[in-house]
C-alpha atoms as a PDB file:
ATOM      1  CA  UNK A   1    -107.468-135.345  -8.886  1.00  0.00           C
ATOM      2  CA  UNK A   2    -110.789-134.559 -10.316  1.00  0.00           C
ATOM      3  CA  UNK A   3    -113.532-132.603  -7.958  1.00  0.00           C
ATOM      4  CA  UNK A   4    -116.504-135.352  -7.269  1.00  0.00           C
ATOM      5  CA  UNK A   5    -119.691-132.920  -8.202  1.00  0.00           C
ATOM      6  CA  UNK A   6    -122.462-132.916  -5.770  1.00  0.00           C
ATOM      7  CA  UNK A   7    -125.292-134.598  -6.049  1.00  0.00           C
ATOM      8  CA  UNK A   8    -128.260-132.637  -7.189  1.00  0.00           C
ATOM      9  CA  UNK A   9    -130.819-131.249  -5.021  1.00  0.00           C
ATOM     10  CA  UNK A  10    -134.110-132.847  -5.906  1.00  0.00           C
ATOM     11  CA  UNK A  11    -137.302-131.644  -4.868  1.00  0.00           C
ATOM     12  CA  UNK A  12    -140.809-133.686  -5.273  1.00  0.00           C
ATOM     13  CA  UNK A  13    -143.666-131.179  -5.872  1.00  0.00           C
ATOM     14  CA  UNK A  14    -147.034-132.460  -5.238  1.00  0.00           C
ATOM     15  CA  UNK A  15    -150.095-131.152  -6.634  1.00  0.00           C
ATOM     16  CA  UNK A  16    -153.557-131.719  -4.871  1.00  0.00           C
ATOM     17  CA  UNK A  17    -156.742-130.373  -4.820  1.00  0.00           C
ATOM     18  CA  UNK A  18    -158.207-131.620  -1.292  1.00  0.00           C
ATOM     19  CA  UNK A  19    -156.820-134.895  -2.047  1.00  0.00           C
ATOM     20  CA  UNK A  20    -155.401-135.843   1.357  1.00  0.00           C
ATOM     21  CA  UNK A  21    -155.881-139.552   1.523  1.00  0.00           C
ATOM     22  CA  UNK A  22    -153.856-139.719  -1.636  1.00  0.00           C
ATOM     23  CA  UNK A  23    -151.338-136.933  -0.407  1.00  0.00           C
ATOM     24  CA  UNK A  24    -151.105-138.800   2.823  1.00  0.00           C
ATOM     25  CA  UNK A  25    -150.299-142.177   1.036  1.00  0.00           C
ATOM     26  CA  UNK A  26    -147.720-140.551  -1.192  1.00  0.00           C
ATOM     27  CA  UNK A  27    -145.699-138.862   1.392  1.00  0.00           C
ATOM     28  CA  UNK A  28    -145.700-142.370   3.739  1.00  0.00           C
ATOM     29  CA  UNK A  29    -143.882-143.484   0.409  1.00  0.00           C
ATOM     30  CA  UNK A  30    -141.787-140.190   0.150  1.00  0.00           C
ATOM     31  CA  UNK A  31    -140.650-140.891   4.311  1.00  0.00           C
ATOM     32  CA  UNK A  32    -138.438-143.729   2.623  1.00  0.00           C
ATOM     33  CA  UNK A  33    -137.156-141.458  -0.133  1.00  0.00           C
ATOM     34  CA  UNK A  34    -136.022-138.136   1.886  1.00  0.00           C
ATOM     35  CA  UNK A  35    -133.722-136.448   2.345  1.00  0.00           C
ATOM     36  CA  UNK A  36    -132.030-139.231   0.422  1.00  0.00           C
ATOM     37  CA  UNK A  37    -133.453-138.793  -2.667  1.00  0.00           C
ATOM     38  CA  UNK A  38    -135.338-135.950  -2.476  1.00  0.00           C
ATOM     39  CA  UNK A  39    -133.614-132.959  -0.176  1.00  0.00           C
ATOM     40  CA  UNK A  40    -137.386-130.875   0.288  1.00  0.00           C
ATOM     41  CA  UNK A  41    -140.760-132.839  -0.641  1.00  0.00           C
ATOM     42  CA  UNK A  42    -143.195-129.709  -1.639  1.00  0.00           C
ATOM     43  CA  UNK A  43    -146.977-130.166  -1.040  1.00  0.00           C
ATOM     44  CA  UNK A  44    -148.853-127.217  -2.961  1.00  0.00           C
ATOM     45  CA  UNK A  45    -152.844-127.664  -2.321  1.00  0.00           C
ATOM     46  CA  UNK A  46    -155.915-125.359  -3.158  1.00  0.00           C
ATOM     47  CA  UNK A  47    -158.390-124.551  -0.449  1.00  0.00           C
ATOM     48  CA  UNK A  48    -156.516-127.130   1.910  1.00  0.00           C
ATOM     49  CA  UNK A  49    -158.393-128.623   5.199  1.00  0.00           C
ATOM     50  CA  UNK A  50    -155.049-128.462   7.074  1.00  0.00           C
ATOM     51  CA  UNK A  51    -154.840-132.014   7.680  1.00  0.00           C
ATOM     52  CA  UNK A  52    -151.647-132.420   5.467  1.00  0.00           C
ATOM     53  CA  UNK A  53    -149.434-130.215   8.055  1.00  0.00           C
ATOM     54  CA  UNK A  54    -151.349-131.713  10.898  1.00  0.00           C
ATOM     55  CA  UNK A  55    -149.731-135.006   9.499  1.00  0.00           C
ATOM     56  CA  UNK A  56    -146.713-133.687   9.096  1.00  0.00           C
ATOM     57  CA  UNK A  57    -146.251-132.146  12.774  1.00  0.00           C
ATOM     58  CA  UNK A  58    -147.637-136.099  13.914  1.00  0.00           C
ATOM     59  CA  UNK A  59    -144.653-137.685  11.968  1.00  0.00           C
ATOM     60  CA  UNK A  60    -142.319-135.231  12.148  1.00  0.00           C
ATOM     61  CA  UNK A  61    -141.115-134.795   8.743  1.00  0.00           C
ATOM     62  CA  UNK A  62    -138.941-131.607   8.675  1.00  0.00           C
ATOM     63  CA  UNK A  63    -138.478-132.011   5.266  1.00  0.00           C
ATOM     64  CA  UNK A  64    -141.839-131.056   3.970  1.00  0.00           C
ATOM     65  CA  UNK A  65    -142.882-127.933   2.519  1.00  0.00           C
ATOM     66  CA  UNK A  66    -146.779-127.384   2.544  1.00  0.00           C
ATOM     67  CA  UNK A  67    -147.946-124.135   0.244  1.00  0.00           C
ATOM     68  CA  UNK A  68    -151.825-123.998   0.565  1.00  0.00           C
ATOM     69  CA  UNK A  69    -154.027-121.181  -1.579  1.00  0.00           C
ATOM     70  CA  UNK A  70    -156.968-119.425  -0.648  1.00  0.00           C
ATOM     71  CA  UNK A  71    -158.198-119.815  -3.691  1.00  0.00           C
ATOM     72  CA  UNK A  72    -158.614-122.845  -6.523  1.00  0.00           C
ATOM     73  CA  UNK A  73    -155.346-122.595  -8.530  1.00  0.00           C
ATOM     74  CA  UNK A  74    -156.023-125.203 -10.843  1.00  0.00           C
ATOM     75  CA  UNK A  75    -153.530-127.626 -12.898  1.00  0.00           C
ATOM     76  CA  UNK A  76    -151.749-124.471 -14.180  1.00  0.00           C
ATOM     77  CA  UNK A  77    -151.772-122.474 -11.442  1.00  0.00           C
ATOM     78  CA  UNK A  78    -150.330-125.367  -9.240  1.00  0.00           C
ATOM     79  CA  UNK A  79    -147.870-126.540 -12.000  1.00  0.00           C
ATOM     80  CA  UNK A  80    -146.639-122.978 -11.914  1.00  0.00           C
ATOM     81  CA  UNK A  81    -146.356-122.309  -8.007  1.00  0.00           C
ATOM     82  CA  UNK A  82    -144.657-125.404  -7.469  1.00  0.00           C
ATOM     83  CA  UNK A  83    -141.446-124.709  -9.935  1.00  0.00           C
ATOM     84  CA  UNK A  84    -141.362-121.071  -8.140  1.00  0.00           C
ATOM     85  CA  UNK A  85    -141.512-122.233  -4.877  1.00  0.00           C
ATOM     86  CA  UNK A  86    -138.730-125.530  -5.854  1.00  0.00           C
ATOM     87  CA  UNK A  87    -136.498-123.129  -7.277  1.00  0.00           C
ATOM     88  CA  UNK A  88    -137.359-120.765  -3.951  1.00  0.00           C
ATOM     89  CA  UNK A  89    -136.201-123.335  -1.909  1.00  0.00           C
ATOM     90  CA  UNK A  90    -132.596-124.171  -3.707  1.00  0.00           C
ATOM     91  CA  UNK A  91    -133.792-127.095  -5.950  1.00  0.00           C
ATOM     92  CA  UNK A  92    -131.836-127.810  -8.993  1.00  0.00           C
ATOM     93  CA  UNK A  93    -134.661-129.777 -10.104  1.00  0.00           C
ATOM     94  CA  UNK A  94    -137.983-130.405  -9.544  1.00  0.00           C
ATOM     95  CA  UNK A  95    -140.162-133.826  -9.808  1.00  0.00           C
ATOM     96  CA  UNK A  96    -143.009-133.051 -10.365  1.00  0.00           C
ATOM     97  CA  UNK A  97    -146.980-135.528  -9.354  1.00  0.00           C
ATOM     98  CA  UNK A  98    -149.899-135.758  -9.087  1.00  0.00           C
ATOM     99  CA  UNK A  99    -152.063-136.686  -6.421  1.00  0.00           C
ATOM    100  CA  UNK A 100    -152.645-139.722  -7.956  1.00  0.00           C
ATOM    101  CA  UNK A 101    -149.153-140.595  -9.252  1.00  0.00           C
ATOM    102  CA  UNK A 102    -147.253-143.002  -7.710  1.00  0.00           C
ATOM    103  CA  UNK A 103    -143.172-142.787  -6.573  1.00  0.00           C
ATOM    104  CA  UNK A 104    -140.781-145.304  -8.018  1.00  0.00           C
ATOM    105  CA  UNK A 105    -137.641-144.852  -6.905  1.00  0.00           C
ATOM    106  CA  UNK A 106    -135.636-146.300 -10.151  1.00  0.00           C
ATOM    107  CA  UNK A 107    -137.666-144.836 -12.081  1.00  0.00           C
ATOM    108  CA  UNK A 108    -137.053-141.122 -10.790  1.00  0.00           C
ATOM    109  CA  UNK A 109    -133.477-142.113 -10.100  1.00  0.00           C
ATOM    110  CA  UNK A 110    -133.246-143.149 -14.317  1.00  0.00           C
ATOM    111  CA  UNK A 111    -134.527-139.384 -14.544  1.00  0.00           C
ATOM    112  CA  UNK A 112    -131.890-138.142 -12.579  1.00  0.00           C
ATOM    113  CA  UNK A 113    -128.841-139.488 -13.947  1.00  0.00           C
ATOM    114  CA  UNK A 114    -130.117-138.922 -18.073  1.00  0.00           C
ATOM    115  CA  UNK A 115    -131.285-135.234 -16.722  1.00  0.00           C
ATOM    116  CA  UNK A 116    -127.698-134.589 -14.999  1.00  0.00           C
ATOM    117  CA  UNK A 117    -125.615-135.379 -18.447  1.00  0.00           C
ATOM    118  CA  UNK A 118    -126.196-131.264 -20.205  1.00  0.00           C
ATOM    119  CA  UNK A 119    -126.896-128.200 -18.688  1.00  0.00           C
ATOM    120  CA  UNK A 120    -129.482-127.104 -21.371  1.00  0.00           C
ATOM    121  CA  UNK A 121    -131.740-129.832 -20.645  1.00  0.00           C
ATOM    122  CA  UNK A 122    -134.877-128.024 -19.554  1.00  0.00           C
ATOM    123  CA  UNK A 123    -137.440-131.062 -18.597  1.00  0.00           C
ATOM    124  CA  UNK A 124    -136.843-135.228 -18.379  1.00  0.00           C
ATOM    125  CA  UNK A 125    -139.897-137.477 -18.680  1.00  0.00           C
ATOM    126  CA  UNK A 126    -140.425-140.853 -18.234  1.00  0.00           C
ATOM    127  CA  UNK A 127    -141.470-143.528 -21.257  1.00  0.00           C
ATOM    128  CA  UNK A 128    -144.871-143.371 -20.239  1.00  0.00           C
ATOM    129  CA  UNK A 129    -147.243-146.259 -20.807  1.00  0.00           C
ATOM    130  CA  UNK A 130    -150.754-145.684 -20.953  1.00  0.00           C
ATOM    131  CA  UNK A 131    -153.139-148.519 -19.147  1.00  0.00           C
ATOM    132  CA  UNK A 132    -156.167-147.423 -20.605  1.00  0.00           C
ATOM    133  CA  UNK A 133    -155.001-147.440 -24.469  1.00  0.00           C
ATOM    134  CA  UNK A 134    -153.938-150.943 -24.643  1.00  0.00           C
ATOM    135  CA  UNK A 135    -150.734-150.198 -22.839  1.00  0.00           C
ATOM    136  CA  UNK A 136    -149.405-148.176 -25.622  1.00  0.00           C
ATOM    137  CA  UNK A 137    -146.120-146.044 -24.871  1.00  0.00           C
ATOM    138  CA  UNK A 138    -146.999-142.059 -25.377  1.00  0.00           C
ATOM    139  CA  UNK A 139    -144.727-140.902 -27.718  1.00  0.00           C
ATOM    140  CA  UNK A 140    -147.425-137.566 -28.508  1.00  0.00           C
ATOM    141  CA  UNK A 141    -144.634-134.849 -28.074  1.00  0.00           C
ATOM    142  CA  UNK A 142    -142.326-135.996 -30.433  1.00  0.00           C
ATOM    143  CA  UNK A 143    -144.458-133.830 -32.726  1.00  0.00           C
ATOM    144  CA  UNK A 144    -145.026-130.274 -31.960  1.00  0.00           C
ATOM    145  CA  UNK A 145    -148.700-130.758 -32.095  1.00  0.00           C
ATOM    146  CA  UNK A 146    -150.180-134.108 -33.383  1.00  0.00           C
ATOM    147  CA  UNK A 147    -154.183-134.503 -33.885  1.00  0.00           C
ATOM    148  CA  UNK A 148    -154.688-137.513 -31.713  1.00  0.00           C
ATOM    149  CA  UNK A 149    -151.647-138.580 -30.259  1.00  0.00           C
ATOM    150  CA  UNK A 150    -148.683-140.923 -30.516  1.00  0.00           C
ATOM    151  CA  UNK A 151    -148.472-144.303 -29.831  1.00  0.00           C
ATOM    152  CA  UNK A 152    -146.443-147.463 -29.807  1.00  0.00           C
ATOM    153  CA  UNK A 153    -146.605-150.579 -28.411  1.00  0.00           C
ATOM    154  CA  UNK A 154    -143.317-151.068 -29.206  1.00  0.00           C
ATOM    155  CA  UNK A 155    -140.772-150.169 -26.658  1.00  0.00           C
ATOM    156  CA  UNK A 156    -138.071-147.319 -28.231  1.00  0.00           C
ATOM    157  CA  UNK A 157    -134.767-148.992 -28.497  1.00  0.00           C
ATOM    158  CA  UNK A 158    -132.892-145.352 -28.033  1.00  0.00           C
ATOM    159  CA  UNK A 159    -131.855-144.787 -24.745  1.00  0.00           C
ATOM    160  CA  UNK A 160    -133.318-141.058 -25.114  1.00  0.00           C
ATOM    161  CA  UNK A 161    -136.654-139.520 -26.999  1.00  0.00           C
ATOM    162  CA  UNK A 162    -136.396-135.811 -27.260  1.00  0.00           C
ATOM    163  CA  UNK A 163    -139.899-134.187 -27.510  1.00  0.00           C
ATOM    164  CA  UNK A 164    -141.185-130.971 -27.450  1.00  0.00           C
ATOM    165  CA  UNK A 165    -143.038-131.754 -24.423  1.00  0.00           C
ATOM    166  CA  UNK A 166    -145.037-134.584 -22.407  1.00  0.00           C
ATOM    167  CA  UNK A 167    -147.223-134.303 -19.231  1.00  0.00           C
ATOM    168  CA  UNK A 168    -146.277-132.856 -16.010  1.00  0.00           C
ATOM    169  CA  UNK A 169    -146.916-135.919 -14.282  1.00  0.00           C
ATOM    170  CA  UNK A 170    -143.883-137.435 -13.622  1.00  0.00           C
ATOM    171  CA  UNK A 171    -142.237-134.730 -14.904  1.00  0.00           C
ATOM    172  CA  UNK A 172    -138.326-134.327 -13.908  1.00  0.00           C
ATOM    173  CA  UNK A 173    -137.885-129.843 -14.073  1.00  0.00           C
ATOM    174  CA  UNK A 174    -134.738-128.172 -14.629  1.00  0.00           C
ATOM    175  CA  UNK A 175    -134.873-125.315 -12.210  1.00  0.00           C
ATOM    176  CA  UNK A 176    -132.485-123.210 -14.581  1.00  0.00           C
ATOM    177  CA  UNK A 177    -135.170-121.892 -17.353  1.00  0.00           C
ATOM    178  CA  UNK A 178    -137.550-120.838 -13.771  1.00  0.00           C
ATOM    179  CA  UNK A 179    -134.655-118.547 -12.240  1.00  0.00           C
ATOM    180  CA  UNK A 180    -134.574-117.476 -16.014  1.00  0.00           C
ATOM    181  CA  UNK A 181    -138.307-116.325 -15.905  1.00  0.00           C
ATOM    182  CA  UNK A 182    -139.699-118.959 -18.056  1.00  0.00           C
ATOM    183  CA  UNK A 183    -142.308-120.679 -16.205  1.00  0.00           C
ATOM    184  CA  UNK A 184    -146.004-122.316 -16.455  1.00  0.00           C
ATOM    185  CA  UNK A 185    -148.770-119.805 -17.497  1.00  0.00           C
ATOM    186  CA  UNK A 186    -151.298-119.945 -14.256  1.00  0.00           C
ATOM    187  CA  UNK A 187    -153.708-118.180 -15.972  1.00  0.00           C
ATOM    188  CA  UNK A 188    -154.603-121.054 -18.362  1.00  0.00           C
ATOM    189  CA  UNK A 189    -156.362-122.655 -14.872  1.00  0.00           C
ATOM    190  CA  UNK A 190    -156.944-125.860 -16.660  1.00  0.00           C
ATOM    191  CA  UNK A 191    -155.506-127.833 -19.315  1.00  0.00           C
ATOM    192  CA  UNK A 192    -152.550-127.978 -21.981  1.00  0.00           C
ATOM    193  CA  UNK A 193    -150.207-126.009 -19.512  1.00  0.00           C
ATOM    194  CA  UNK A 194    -147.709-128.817 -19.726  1.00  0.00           C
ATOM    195  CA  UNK A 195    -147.263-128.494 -23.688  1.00  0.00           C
ATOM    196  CA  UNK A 196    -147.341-124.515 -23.456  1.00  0.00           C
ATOM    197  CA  UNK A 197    -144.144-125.253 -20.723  1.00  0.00           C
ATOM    198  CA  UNK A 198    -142.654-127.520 -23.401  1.00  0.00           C
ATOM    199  CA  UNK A 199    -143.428-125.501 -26.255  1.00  0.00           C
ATOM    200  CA  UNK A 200    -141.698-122.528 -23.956  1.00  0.00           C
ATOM    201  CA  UNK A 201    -139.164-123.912 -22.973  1.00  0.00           C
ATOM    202  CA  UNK A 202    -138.306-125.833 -26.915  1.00  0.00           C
ATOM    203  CA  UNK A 203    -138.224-122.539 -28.286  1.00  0.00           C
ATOM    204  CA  UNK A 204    -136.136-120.924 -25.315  1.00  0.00           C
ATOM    205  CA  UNK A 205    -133.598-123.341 -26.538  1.00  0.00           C
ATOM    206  CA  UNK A 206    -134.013-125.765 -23.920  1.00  0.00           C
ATOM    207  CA  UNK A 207    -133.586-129.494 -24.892  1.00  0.00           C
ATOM    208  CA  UNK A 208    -136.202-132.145 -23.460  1.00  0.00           C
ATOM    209  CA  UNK A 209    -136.028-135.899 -23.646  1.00  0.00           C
ATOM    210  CA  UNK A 210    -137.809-138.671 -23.056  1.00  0.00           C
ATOM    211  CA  UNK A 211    -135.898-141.237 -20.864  1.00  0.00           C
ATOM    212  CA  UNK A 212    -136.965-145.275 -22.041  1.00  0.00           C
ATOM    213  CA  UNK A 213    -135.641-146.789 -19.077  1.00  0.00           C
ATOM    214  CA  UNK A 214    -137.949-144.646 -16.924  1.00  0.00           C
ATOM    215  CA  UNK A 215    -141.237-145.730 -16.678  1.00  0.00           C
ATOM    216  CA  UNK A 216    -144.148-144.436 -15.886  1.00  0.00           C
ATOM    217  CA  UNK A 217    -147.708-145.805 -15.843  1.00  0.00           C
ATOM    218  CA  UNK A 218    -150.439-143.266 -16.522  1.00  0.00           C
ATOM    219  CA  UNK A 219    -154.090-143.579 -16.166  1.00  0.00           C
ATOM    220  CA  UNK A 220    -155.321-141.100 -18.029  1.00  0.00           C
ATOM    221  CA  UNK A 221    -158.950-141.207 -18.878  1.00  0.00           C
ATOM    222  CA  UNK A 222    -159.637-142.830 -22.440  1.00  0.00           C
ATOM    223  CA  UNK A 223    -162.701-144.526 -24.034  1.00  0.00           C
ATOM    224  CA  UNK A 224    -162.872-146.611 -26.932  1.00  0.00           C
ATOM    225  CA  UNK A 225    -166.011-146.061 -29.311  1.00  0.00           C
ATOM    226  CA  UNK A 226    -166.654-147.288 -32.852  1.00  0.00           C
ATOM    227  CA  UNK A 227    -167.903-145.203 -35.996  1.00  0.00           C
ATOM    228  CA  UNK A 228    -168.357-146.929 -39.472  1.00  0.00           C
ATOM    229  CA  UNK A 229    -166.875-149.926 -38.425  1.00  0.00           C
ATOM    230  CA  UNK A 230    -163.774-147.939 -36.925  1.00  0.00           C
ATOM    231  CA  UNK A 231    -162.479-148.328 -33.411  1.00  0.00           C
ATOM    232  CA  UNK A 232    -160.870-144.986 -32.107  1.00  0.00           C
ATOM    233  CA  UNK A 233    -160.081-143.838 -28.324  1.00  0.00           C
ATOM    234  CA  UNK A 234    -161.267-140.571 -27.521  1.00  0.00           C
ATOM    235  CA  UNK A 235    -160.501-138.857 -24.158  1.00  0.00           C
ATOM    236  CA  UNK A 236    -163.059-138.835 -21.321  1.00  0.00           C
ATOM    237  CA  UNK A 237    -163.054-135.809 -19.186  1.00  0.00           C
ATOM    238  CA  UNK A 238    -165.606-133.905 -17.365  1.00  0.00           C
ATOM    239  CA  UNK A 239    -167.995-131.840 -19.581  1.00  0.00           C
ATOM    240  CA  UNK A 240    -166.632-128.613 -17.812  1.00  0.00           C
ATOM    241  CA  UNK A 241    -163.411-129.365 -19.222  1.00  0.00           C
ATOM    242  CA  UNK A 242    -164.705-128.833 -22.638  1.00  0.00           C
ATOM    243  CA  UNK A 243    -164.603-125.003 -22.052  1.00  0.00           C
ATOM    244  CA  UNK A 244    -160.492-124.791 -21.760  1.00  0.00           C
ATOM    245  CA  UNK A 245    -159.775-127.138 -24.510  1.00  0.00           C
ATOM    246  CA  UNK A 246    -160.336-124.442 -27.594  1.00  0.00           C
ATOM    247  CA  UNK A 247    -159.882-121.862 -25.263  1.00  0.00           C
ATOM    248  CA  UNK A 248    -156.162-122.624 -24.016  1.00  0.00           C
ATOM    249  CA  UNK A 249    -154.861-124.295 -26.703  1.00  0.00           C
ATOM    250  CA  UNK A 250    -155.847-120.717 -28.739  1.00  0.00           C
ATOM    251  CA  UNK A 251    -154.059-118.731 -26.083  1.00  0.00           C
ATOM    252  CA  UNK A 252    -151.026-120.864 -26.568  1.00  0.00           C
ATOM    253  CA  UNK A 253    -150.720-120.283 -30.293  1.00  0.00           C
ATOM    254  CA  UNK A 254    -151.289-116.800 -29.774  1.00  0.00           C
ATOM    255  CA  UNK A 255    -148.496-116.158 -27.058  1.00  0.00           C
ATOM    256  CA  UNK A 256    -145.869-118.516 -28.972  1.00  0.00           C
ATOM    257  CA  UNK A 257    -145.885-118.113 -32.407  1.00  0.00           C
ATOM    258  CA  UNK A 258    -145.925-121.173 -33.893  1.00  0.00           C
ATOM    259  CA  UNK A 259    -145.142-122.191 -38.001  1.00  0.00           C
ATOM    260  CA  UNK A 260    -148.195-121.711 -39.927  1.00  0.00           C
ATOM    261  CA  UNK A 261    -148.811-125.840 -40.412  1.00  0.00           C
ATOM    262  CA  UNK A 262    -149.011-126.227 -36.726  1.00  0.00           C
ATOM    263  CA  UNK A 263    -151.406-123.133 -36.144  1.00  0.00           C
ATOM    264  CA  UNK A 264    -153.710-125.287 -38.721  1.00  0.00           C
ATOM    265  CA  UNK A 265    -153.749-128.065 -37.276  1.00  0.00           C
ATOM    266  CA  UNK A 266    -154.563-126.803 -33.937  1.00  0.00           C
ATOM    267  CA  UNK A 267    -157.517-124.974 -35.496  1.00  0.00           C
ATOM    268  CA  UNK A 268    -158.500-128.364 -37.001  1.00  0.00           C
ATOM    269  CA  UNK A 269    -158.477-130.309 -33.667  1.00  0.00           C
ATOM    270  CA  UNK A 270    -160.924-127.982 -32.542  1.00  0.00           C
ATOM    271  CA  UNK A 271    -163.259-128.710 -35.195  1.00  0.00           C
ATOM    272  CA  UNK A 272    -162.663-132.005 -34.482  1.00  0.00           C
ATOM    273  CA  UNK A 273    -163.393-131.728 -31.008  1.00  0.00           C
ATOM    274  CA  UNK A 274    -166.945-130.432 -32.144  1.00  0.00           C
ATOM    275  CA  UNK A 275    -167.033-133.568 -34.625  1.00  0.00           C
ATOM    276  CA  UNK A 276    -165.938-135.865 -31.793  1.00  0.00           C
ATOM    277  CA  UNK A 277    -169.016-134.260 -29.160  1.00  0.00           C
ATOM    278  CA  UNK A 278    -171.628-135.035 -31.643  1.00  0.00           C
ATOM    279  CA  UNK A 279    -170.658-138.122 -32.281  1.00  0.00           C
ATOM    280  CA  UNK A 280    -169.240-140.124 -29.447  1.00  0.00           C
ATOM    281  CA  UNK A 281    -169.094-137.887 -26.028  1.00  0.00           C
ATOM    282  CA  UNK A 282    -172.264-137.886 -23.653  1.00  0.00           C
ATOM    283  CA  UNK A 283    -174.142-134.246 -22.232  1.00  0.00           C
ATOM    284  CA  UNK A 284    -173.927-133.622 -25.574  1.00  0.00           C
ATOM    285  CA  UNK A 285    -175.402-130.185 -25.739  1.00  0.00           C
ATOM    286  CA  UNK A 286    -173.584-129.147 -22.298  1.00  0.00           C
ATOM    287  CA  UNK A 287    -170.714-129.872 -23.920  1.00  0.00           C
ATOM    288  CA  UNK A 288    -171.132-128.624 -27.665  1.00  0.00           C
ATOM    289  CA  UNK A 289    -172.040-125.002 -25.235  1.00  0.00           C
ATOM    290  CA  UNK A 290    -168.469-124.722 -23.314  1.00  0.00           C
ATOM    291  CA  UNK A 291    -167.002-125.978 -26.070  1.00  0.00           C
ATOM    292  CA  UNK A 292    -167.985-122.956 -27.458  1.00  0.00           C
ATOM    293  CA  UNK A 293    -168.072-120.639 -25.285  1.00  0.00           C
ATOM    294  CA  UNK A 294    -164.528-121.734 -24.102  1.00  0.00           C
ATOM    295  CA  UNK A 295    -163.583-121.514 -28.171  1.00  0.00           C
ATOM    296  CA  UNK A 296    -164.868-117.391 -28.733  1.00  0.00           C
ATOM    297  CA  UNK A 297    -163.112-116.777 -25.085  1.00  0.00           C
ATOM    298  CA  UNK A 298    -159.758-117.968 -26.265  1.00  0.00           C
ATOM    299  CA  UNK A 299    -159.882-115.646 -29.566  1.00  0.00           C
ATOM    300  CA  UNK A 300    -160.928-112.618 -26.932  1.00  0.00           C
ATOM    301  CA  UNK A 301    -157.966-113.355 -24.841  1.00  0.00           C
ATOM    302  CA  UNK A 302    -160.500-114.350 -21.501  1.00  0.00           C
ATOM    303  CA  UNK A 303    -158.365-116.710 -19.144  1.00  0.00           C
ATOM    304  CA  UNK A 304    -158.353-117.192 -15.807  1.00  0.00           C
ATOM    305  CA  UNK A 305    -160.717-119.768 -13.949  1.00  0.00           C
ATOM    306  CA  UNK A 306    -163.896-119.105 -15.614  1.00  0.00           C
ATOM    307  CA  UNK A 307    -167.701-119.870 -14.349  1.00  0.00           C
ATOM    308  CA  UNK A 308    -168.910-122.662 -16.269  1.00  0.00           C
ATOM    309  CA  UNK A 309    -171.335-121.595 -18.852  1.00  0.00           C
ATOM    310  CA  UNK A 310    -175.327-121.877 -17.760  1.00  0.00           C
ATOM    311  CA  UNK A 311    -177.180-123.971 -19.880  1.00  0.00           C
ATOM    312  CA  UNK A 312    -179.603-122.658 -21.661  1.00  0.00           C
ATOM    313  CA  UNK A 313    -183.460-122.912 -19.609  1.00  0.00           C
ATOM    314  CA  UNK A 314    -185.959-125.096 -21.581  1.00  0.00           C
ATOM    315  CA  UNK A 315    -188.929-123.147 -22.770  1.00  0.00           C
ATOM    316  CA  UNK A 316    -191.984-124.155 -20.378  1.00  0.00           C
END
């Protein structure tokens, strides 16, 4: 008589940055879920107010793990505390949100069973479909690096993807390559530190898919804008952001060395970037001046959560 494996232990790992309306609303939604679905839900916040545990005592959820830092840890730095502290707490894998994601139970169960089937499978996503490109499915990390993204509005027929990465949000983590030492780089604060964990963990020789039936709807922030008669979509983040875009994605080539065609073309999208700031994004000159400054930082190895660059005082 075969042995009936156990099921594995699943834990949900929050991000938030003082978000605890949203928190709040996602663990009401995580109550029905655990320990069900998921045996430990992990909360991991940065400079917390304390009213996520106070919630937690009121409801009584002895399933939750809050982690709170005294200091801003950022996307990476919270991407990479909460796979140490899942795999601290005996997860076999780790689902990872937002603060603004959203918990659909089929959809992380889909993740499950497609993540359970090999033992080298290092990450599961979900076929995420992007509201503010037209509903498009992301297909981006099917290419090691691509210049502006992958797109379909056709839904893959394949019951499986596999990428070289895809965003953390939604993310389904094998717990394996962590106890290994491979995890998120914290120091790149902000930005790209989900496709430095994919490129890690792809060249680690861990396998990661994308799962169709699983989906996931992402609101990440695009714009469409026109040039020469030509309608593109271009990002729309926070001019601050501009500083880690040359900067990480610099550090990342430099710490995995990648084939000389990709190292190009991340050099390129740089240039781009500039191209794109001139052209289409707003603070214009703020921007063009992280941009920068975030660029010459990256090729003198400076990481970490930097102070945004001053702009430079008008001449009275």
């Amino acid at each position: 008589m075969d042995e009936i494996s156990p099921p594995p232990r699943v834990c949900l790992a929050i991000s938030s940055y003082r978000h605890d309306e949203e928190i709040a609303q996602l663990l009401g939604q995580a109550a029905r879920l655990a320990p069900d679905l998921f045996f430990r839900v992990l909360v991991v916040d940065s400079l917390g107010t304390g009213k996520i545990p106070e919630l937690a005592r009121e409801r009584g959820w002895p399933w939750l793990e809050y982690r709170n830092s005294a200091t801003n840890l950022g996307s990476a730095g919270n991407l990479a505390k909460r796979l140490e502290v899942a795999a601290e707490l005996g997860a076999d894998w780790a689902y990872a949100l937002n603060h603004d994601g959203e918990i659909h139970e089929e959809t992380i169960r889909a993740l499950i069973r497609a993540a359970t089937k090999e033992a080298t499978l290092g990450a599961a996503y979900p076929l995420r479909r992007l509201q503010n490109r037209d509903d498009c499915f992301d297909l981006t990390g099917r290419a090691r690096f691509s210049m502006s993204g992958i797109t379909t509005k056709i839904r893959p027929t394949a019951e499986e993807v596999e990428v070289y990465w895809a965003s953390s949000n939604g993310a389904l983590y094998s717990m394996n390559p962590v106890r290994q030492g491979l995890r998120p780089w914290a120091d790149l604060w902000m930005g790209f530190e989900d496709l430095a964990y994919g490129w890690l963990l792809a060249v680690n020789g861990f396998r990661q898919v994308i799962v169709t039936d699983a989906e996931f709807c992402d609101n990440y922030e695009f714009r469409r804008v026109s040039f020469l008669g030509l309608s593109l979509t271009v990002s729309d983040k926070p001019s601050w952001y501009s500083y880690y875009y040359g900067r990480n994605l610099l550090t990342i080539i430099r710490r995995i060395r990648v084939n000389p065609p990709t190292a190009w073309a991340i050099y390129f999208r740089i240039v781009i970037e500039f191209c794109l700031t001139v052209l289409f994004r707003d603070q214009k000159g703020r921007r063009l001046r992280y941009l920068a400054t975030g660029t010459l930082d990256g090729l003198k190895g400076r990481l970490g959560m930097q102070p945004p660059p001053r702009p430079t005082p008008r001449k009275t």
